[in-house]
Protein backbone atom coordinates (compact mmCIF):
# COMPACT_ATOMS: atom_id res chain seq x y z
CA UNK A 1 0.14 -27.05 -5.97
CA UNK A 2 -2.20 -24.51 -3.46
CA UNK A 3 -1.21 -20.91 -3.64
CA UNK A 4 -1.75 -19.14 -1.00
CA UNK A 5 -3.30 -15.58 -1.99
CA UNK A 6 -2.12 -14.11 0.80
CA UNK A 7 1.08 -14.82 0.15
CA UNK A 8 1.02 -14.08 -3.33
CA UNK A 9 -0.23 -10.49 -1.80
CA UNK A 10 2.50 -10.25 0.63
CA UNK A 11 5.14 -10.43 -2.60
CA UNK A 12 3.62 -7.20 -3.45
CA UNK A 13 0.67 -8.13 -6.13
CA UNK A 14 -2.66 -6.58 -5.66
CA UNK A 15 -6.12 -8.07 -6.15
CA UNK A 16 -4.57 -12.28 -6.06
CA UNK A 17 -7.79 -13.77 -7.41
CA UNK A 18 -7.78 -18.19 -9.00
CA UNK A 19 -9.46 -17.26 -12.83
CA UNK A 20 -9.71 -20.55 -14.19
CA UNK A 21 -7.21 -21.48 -17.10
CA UNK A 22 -4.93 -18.67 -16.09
CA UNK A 23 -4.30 -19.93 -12.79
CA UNK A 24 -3.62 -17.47 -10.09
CA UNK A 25 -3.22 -14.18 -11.30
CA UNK A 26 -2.96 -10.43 -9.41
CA UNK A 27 -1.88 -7.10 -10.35
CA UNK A 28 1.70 -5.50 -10.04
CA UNK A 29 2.82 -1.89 -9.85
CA UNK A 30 5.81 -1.72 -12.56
CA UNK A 31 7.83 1.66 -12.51
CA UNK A 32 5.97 3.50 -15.18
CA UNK A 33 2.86 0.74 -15.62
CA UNK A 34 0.83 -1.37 -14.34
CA UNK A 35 0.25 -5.26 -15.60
CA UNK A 36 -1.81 -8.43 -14.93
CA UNK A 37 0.41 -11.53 -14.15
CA UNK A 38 -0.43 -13.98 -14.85
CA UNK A 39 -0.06 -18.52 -13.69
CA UNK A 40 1.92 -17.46 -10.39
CA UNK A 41 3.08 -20.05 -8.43
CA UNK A 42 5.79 -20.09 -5.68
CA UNK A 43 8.74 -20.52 -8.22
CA UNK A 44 7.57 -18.38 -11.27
CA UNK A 45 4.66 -16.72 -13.50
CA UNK A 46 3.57 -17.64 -16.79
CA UNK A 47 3.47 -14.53 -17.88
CA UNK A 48 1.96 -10.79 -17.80
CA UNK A 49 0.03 -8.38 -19.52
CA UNK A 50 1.05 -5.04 -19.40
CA UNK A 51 -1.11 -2.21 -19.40
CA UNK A 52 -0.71 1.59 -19.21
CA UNK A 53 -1.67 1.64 -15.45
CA UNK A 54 -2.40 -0.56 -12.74
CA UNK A 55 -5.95 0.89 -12.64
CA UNK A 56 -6.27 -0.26 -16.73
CA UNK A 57 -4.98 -3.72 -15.36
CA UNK A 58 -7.40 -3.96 -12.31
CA UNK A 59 -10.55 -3.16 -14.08
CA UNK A 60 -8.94 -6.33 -16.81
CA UNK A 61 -8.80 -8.50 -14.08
CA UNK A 62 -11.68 -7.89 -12.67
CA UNK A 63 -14.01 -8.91 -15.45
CA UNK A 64 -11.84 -11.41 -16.81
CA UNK A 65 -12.39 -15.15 -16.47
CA UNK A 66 -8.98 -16.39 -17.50
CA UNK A 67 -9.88 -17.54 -21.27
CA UNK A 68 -7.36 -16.26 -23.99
CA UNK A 69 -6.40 -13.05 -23.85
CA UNK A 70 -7.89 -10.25 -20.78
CA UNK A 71 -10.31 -7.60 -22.18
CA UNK A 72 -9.06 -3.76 -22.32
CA UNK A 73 -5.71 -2.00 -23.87
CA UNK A 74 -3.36 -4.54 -22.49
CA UNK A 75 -0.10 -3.54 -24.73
CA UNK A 76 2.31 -6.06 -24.65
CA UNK A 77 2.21 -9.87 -23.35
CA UNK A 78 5.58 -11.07 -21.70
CA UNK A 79 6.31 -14.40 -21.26
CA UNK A 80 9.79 -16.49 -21.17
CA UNK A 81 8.82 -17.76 -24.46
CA UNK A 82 7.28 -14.73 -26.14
CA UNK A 83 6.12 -11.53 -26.75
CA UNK A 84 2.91 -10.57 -28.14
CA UNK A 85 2.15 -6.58 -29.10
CA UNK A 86 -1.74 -6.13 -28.09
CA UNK A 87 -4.53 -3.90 -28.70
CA UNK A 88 -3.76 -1.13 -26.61
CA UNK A 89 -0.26 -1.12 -28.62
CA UNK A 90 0.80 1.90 -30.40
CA UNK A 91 3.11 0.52 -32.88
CA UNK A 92 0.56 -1.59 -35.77
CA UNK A 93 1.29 -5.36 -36.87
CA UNK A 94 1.31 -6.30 -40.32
């Protein structure tokens, strides 16, 4: 299915751009974040990345080609399925 980036703009996302594997993907002001969302389509998104501003999540997206994970301090991944701490995380993983 075509997504319109336009229209994924007009929901609010900033910067829709197509990056390969991860489908369509933008940026989204949360309330005290930013994060890079990820596989939107007109029903859902795959998931997001959240970073510590949408500036962080921007500069991500913009040098990211949609192959595992995005580059920078993302801290947390979101998805319906799971959660993933990342490297910009302050709490460590054993």
């Amino acid at each position: 299915m075509r997504v319109d980036l336009k229209w994924v703009e007009s929901l609010g996302y900033q910067g829709a751009i197509e990056r390969g594997p991860a489908g369509i993907c933008a940026v989204q002001q949360l309330l005290y974040s930013g994060a890079l969302v990820v596989g939107i389509d007109p029903f859902e998104h795959t998931g997001r990345y959240c970073y510590e501003s949408v500036e962080l999540a921007s500069a991500a997206l913009a040098t990211w080609d949609g192959e595992g994970d995005p580059p920078g301090p993302w801290i947390k991944f979101k998805s319906a399925s799971c959660e993933r701490l990342g490297p910009g995380s302050l709490i460590e993983s054993n």
